[in-house]
PDB file of N, CA and C in Angstrom:
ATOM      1  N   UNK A   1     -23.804 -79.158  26.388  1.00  0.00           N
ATOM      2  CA  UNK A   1     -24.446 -79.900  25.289  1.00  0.00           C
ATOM      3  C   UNK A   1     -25.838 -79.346  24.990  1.00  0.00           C
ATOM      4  N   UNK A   2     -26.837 -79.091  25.758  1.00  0.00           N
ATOM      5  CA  UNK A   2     -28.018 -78.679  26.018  1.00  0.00           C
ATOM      6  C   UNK A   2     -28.174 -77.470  25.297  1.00  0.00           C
ATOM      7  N   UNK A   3     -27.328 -76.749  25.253  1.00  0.00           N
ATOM      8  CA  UNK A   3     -26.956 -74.880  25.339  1.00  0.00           C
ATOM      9  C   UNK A   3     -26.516 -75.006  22.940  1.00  0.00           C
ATOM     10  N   UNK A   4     -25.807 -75.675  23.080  1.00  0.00           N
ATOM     11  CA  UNK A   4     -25.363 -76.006  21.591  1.00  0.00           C
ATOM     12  C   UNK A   4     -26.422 -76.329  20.840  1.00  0.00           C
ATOM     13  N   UNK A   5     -27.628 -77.511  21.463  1.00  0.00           N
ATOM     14  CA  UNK A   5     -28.227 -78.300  21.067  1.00  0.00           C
ATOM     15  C   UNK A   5     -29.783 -77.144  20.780  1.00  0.00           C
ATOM     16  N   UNK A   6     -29.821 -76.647  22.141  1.00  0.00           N
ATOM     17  CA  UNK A   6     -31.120 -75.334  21.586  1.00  0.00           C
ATOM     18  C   UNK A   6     -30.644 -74.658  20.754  1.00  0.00           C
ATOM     19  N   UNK A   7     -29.001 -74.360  20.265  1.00  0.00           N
ATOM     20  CA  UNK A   7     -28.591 -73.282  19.573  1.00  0.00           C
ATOM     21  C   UNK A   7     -28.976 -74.101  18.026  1.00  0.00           C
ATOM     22  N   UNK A   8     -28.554 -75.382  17.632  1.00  0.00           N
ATOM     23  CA  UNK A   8     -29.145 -75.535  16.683  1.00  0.00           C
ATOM     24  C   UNK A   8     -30.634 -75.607  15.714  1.00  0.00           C
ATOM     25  N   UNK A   9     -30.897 -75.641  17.151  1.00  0.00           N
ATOM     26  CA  UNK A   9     -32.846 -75.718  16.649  1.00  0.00           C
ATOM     27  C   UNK A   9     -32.961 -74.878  16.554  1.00  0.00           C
ATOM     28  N   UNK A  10     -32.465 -73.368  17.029  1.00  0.00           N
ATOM     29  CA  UNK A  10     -32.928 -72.152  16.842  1.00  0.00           C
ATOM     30  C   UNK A  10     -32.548 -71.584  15.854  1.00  0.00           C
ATOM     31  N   UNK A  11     -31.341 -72.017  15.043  1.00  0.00           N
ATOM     32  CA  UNK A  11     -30.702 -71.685  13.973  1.00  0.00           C
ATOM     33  C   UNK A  11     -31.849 -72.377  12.700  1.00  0.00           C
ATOM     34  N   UNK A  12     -31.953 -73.458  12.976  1.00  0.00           N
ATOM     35  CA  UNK A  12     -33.048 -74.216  11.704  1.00  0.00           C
ATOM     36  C   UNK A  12     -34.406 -73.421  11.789  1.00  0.00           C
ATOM     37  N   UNK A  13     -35.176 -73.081  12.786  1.00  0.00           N
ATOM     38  CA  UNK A  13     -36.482 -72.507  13.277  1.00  0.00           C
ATOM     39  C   UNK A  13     -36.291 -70.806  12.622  1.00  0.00           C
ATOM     40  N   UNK A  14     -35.122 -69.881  12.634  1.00  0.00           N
ATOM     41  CA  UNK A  14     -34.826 -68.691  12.150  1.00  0.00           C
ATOM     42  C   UNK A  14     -34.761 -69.215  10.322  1.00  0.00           C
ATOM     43  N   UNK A  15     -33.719 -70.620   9.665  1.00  0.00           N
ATOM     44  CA  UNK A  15     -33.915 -70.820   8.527  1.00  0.00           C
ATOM     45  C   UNK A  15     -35.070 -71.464   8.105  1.00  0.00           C
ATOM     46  N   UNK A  16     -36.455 -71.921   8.743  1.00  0.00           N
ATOM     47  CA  UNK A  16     -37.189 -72.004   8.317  1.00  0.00           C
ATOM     48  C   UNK A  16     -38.555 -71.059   8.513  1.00  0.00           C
ATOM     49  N   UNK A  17     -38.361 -69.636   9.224  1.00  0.00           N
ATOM     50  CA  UNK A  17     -39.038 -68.515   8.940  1.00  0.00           C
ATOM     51  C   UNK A  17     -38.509 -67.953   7.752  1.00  0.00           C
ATOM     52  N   UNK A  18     -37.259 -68.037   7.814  1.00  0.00           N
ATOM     53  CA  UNK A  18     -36.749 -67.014   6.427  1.00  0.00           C
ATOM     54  C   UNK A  18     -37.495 -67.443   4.843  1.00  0.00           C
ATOM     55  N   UNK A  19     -37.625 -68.952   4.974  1.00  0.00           N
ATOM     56  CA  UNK A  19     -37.876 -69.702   3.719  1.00  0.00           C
ATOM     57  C   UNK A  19     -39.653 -69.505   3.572  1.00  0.00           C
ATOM     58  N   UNK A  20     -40.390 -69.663   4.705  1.00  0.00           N
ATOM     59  CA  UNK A  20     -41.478 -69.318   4.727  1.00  0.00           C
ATOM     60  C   UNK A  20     -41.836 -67.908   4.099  1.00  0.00           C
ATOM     61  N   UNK A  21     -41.252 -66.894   4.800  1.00  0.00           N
ATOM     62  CA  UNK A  21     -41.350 -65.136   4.359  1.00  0.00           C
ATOM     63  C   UNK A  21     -40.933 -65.498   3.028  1.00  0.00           C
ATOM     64  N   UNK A  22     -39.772 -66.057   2.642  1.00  0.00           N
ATOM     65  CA  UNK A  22     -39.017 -65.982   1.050  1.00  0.00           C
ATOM     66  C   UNK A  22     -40.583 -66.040   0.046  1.00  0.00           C
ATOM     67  N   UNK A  23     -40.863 -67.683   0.680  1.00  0.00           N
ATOM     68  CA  UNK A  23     -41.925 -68.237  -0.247  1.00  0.00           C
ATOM     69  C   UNK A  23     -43.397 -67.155  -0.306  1.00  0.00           C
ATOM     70  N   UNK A  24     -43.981 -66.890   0.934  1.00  0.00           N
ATOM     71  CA  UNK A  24     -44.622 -66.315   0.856  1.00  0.00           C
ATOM     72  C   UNK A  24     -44.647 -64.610  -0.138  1.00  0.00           C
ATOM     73  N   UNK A  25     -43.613 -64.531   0.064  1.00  0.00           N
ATOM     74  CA  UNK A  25     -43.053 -62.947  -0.936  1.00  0.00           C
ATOM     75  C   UNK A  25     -43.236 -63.041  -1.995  1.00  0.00           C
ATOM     76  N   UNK A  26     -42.674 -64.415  -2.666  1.00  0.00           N
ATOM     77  CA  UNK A  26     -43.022 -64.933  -4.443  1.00  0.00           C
ATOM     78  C   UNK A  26     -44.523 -65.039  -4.805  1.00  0.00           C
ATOM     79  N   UNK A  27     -45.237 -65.676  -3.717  1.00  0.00           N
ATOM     80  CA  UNK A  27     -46.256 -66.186  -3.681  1.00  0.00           C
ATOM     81  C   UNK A  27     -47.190 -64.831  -4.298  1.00  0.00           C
ATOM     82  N   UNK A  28     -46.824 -63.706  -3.387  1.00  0.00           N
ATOM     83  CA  UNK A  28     -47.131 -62.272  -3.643  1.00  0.00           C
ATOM     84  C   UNK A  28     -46.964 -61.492  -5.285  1.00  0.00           C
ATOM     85  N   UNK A  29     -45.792 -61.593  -5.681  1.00  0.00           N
ATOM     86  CA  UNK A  29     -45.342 -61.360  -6.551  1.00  0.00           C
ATOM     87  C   UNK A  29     -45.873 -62.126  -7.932  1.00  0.00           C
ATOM     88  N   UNK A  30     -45.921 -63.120  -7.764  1.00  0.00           N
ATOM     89  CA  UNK A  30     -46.517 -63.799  -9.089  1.00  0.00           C
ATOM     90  C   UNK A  30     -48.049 -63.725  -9.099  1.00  0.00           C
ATOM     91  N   UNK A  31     -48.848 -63.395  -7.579  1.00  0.00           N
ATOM     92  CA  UNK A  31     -50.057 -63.078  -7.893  1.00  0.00           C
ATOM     93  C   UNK A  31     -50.522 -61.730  -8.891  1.00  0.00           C
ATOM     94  N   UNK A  32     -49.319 -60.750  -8.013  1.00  0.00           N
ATOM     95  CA  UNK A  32     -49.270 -59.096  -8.944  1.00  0.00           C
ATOM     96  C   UNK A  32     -48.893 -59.439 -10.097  1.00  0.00           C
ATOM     97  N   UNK A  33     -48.188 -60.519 -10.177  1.00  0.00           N
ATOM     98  CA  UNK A  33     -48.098 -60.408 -12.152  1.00  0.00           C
ATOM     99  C   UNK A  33     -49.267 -61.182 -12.764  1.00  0.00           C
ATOM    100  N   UNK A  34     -50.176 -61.787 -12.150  1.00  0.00           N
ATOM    101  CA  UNK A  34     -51.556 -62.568 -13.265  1.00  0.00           C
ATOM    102  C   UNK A  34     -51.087 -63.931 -12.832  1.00  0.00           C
ATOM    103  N   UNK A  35     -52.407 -63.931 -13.894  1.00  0.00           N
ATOM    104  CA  UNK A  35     -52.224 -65.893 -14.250  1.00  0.00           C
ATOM    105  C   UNK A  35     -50.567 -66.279 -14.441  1.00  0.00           C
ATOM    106  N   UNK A  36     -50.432 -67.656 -13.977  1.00  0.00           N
ATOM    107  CA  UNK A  36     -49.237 -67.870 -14.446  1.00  0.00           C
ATOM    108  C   UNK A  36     -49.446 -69.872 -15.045  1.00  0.00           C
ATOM    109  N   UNK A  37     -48.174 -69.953 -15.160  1.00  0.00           N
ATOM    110  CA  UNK A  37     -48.372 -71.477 -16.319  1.00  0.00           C
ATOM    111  C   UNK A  37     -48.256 -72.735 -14.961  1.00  0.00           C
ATOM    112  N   UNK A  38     -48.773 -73.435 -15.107  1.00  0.00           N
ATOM    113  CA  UNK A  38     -48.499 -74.928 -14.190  1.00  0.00           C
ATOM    114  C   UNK A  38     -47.048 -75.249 -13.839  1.00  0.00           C
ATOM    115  N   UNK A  39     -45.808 -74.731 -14.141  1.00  0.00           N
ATOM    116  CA  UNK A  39     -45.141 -75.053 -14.128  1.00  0.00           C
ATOM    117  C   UNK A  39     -44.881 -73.956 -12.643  1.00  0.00           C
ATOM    118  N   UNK A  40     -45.272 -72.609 -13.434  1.00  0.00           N
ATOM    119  CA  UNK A  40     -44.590 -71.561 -11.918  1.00  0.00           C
ATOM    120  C   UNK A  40     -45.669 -71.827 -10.794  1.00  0.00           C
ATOM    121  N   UNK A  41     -46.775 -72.428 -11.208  1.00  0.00           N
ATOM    122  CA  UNK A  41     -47.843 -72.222  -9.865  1.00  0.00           C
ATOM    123  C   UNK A  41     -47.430 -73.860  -9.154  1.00  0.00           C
ATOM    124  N   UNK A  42     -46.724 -74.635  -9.472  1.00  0.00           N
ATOM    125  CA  UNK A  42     -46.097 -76.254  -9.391  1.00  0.00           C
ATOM    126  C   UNK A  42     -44.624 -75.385  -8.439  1.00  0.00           C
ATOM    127  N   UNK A  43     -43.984 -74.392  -8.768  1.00  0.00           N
ATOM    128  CA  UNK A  43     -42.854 -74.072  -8.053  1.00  0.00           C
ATOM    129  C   UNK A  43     -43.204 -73.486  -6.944  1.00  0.00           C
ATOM    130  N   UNK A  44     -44.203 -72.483  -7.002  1.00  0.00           N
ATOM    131  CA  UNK A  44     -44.260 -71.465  -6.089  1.00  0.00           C
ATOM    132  C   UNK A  44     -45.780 -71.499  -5.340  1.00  0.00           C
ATOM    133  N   UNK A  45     -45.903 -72.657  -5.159  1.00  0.00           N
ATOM    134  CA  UNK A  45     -46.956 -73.113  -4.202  1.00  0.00           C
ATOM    135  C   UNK A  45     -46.701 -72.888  -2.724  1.00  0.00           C
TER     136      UNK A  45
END
């Protein structure tokens, strides 16, 4: 049970680096493109 149970946290902890890097990458990307409108800086916060 123990062995399953770290396996899931480690599975969520790997999908929530991925989402972090994801976000952070956009974050990048919309800076290289300029200003942007309230709506994309409201998404990609």
């Amino acid at each position: 049970m123990i062995s399953t149970a770290q396996a899931t946290v480690q599975q969520k902890q790997t999908a929530v680096m991925k989402r972090k890097e994801n976000d952070s990458y956009k974050r990048k990307v919309r800076q290289r493109k300029g200003p942007t409108s309230c709506k994309d800086k409201h998404i990609y916060r």
